[in-house]
C-alpha atoms as a PDB file:
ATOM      1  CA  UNK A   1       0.000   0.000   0.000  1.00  0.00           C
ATOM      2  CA  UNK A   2       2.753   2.364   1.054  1.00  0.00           C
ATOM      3  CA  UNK A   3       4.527   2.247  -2.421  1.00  0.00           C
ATOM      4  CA  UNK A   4       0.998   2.522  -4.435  1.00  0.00           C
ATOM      5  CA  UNK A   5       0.961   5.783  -2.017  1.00  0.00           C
ATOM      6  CA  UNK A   6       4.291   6.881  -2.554  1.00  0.00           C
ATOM      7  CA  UNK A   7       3.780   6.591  -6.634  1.00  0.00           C
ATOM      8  CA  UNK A   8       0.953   8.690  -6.200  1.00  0.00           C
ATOM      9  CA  UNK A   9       3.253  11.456  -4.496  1.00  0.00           C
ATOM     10  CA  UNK A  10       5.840  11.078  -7.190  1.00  0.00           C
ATOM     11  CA  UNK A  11       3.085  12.060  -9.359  1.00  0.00           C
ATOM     12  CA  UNK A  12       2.020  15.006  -8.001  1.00  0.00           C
ATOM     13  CA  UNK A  13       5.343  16.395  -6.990  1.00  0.00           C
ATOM     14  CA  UNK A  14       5.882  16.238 -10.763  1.00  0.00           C
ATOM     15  CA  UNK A  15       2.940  17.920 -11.994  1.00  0.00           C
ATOM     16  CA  UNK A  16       2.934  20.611  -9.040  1.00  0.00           C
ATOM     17  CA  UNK A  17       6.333  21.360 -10.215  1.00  0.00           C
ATOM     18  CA  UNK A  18       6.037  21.247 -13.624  1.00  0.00           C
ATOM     19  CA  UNK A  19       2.546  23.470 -12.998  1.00  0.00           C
ATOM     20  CA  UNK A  20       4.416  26.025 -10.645  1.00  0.00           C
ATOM     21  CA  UNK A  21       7.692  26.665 -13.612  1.00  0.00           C
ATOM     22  CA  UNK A  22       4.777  27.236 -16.172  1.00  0.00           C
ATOM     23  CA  UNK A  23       2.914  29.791 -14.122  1.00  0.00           C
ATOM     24  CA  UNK A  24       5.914  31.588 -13.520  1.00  0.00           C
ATOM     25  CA  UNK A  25       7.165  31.528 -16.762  1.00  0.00           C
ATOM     26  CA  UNK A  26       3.306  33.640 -17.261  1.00  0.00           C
ATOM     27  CA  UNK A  27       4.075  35.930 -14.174  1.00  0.00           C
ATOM     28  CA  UNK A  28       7.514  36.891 -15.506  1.00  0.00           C
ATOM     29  CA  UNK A  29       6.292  37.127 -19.317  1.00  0.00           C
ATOM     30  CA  UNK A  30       9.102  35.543 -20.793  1.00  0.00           C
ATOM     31  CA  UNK A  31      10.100  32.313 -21.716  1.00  0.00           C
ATOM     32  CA  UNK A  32      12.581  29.990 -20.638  1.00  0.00           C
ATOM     33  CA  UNK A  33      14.944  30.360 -23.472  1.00  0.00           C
ATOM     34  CA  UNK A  34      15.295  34.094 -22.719  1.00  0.00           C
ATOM     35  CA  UNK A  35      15.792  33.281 -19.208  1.00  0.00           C
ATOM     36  CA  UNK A  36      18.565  30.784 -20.116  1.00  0.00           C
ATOM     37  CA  UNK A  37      19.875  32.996 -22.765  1.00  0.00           C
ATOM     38  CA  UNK A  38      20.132  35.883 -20.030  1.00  0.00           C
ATOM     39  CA  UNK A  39      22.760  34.349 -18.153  1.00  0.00           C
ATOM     40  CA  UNK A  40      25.366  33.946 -20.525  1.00  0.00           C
ATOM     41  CA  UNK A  41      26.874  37.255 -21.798  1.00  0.00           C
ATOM     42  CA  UNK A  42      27.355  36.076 -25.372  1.00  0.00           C
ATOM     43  CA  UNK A  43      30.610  34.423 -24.886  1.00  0.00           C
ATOM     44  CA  UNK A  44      30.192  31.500 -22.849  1.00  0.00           C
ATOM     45  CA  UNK A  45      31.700  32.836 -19.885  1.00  0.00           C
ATOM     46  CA  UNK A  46      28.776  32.192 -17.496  1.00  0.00           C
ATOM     47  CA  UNK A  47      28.193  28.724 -19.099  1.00  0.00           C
ATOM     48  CA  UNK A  48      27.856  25.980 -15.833  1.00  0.00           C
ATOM     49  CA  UNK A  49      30.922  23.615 -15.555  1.00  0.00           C
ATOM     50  CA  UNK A  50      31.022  20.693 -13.461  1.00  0.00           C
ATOM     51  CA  UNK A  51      35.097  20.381 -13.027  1.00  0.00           C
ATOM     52  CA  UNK A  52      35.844  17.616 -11.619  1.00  0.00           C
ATOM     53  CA  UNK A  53      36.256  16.393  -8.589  1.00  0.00           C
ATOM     54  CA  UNK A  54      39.353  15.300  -5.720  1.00  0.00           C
ATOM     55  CA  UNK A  55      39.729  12.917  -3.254  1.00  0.00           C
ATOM     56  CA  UNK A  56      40.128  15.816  -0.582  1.00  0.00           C
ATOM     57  CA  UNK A  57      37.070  17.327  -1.649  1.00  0.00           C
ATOM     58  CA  UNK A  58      35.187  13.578  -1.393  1.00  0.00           C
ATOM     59  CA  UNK A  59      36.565  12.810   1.741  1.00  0.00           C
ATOM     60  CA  UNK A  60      35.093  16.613   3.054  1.00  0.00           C
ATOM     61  CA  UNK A  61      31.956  15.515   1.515  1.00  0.00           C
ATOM     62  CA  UNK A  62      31.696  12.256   2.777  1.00  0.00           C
ATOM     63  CA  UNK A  63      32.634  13.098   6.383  1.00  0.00           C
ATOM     64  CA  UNK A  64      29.757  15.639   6.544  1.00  0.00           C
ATOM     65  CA  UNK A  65      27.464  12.639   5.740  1.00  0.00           C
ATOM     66  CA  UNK A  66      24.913  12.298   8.350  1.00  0.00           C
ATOM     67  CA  UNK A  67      25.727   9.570  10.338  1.00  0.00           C
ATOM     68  CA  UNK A  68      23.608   6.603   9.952  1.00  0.00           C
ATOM     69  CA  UNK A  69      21.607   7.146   7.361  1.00  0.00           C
ATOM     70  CA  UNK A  70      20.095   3.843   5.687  1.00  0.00           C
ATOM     71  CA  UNK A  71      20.378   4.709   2.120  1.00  0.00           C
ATOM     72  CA  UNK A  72      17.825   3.284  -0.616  1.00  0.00           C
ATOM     73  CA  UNK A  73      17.554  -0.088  -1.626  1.00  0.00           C
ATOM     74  CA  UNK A  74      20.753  -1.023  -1.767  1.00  0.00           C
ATOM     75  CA  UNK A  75      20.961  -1.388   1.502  1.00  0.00           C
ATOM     76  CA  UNK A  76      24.366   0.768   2.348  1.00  0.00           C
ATOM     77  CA  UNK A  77      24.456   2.785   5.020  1.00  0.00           C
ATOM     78  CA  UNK A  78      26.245   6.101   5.317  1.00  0.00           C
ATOM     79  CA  UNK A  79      28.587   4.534   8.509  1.00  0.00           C
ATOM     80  CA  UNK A  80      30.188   2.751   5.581  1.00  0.00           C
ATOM     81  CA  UNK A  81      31.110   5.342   3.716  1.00  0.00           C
ATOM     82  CA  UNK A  82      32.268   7.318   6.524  1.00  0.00           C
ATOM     83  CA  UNK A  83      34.788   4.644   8.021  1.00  0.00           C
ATOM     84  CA  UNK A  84      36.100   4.141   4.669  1.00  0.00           C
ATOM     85  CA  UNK A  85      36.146   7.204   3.149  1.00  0.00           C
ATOM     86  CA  UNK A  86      40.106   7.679   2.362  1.00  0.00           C
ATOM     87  CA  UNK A  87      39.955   4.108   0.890  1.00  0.00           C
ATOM     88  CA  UNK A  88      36.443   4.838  -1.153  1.00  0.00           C
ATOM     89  CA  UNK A  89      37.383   8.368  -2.481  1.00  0.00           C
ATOM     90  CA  UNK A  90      38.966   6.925  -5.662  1.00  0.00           C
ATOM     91  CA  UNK A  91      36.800   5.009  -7.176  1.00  0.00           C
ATOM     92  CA  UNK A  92      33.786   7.284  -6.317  1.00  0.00           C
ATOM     93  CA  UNK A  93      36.008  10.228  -7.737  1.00  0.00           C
ATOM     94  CA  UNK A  94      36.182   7.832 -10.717  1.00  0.00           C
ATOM     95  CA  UNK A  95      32.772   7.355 -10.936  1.00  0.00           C
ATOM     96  CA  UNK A  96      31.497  10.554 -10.190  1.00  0.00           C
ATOM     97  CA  UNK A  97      34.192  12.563 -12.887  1.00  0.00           C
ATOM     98  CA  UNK A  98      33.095   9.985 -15.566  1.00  0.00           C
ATOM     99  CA  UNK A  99      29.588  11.252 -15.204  1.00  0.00           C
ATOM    100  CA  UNK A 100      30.752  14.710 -14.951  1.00  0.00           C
ATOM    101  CA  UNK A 101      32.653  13.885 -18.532  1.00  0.00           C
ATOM    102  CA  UNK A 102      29.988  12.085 -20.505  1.00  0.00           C
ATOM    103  CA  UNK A 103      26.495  13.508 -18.679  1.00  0.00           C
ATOM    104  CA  UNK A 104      25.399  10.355 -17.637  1.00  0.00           C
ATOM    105  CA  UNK A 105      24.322   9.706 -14.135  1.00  0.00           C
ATOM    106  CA  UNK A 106      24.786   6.247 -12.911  1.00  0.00           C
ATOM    107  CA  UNK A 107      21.937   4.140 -13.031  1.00  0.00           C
ATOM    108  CA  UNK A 108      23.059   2.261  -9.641  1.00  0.00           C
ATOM    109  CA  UNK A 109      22.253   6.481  -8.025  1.00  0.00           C
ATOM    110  CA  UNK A 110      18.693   6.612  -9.883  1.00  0.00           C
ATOM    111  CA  UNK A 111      16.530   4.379  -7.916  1.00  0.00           C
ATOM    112  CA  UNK A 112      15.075   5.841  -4.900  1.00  0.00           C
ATOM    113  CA  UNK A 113      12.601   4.239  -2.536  1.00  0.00           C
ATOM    114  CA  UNK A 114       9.584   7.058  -1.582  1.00  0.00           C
ATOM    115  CA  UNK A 115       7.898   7.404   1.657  1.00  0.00           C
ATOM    116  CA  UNK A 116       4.627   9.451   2.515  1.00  0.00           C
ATOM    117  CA  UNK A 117       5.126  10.922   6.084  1.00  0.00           C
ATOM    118  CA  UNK A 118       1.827  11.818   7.573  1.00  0.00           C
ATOM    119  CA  UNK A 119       1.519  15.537   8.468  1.00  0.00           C
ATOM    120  CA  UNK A 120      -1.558  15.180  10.275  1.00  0.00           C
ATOM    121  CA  UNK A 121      -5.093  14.777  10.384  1.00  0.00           C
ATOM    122  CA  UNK A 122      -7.238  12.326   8.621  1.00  0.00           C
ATOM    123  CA  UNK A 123      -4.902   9.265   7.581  1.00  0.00           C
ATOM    124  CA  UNK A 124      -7.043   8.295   4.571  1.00  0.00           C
ATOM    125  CA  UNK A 125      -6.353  11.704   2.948  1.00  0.00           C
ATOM    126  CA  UNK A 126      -3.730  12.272   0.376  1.00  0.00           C
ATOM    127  CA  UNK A 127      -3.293  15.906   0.792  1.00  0.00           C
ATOM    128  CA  UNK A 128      -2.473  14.774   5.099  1.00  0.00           C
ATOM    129  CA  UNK A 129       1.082  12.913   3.514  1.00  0.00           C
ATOM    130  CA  UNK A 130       4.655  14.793   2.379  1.00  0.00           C
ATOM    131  CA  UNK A 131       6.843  12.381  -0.179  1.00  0.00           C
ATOM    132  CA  UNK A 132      10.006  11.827   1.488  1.00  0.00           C
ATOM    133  CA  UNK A 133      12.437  10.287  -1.464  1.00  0.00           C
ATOM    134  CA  UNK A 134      15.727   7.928  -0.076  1.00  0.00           C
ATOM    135  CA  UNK A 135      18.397   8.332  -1.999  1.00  0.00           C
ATOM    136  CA  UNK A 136      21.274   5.898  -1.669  1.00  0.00           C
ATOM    137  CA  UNK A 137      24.251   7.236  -0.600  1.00  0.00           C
ATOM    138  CA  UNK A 138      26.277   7.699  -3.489  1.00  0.00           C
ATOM    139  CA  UNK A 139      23.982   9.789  -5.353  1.00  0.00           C
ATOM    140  CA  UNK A 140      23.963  11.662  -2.239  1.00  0.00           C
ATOM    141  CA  UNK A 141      27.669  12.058  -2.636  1.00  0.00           C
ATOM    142  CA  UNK A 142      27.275  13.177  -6.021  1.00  0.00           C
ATOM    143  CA  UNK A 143      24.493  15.512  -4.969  1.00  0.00           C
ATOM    144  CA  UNK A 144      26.559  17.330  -2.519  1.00  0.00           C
ATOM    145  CA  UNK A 145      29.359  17.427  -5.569  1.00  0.00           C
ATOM    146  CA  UNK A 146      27.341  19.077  -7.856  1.00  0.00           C
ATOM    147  CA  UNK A 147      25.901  21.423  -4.868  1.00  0.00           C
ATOM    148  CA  UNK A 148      29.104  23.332  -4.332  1.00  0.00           C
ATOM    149  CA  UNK A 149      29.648  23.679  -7.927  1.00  0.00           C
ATOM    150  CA  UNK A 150      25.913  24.860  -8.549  1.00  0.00           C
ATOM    151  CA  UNK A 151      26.044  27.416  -5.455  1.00  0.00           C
ATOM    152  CA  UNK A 152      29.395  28.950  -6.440  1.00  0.00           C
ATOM    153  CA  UNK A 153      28.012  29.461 -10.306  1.00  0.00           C
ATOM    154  CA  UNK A 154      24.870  31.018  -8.557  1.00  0.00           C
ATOM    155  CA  UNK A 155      26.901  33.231  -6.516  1.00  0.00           C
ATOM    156  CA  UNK A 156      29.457  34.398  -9.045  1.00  0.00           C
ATOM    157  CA  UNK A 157      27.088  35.654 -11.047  1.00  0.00           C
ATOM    158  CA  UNK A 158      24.657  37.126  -8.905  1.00  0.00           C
ATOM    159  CA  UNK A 159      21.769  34.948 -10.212  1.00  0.00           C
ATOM    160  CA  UNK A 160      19.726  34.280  -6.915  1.00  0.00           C
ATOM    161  CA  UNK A 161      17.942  36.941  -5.145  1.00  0.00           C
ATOM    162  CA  UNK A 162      19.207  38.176  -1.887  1.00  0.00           C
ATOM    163  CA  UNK A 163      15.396  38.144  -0.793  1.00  0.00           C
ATOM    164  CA  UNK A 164      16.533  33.717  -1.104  1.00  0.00           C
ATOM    165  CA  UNK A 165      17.077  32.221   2.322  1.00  0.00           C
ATOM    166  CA  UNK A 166      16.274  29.050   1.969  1.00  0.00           C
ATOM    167  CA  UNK A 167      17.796  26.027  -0.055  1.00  0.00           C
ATOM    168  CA  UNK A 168      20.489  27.378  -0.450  1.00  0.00           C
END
């Protein structure tokens, strides 16, 4: 029942998103390939780069891990990653600068198992639940990767309002 539930989530976090770009796309009356041409000043020079990542900078990421998280279905848990991290940061630099190069994410990272968390009132309604999504822990890695990259791009260029507090 839970993962019927948690499809139906999936769902409408999709189409809530996808619903809430459109309508501000409308507010802003423009279009998003004015929006995306408006960063870049003609030459390229604000184009996003993922450069690739060190060992150092894995082993800082996977340190600040929270500790004992379960991970997805594969069943990992983020304790192993932290006690091994010096020996793991290789091949997940590997891993994670080959998807960097070629701009595929590994299909291992894609699953994720979703759970609706009850907010309150009447269990039978679907509005009462929040998705939760697991991730397994190395797209989590990844995640946090590609987090310092996209927050430094954001903030280099000024793109985020200073009105933005959160997710950030």
């Amino acid at each position: 029942w839970s993962r019927g539930l948690g499809d139906v989530y999936k769902r409408q976090i999709y189409t809530a998103g996808r619903l809430l770009a459109q309508r501000l796309l409308e507010q802003s009356g423009t279009t998003e390939d004015t929006l995306l041409r408006g960063i870049a000043d003609g030459n390229g020079n604000a184009s996003f780069y993922l450069r690739p990542t060190t060992c150092n900078e894995l082993i800082s990421v996977i340190s600040n891990l929270k500790k004992n998280y379960g991970g997805s279905d594969d069943g990992i848990s983020s304790n192993v990653y932290r006690i091994g991290n010096e020996l793991l940061a290789e091949p997940i630099k590997h891993i994670i600068n080959l998807s960097f190069r070629t701009g595929i994410f590994p299909e291992h990272c894609k699953g994720t198992i979703t759970v609706p968390i009850h907010k309150g009132g009447d269990r039978r309604v679907v509005s009462n639940y929040r998705p939760i999504a697991i991730l397994n822990i190395l797209s989590k890695i990844i995640e946090a990767v590609v987090k310092r990259r996209l927050i430094a791009y954001l903030n280099k260029h000024d793109i985020l309002s200073s009105n933005q507090y959160g997710f950030r």
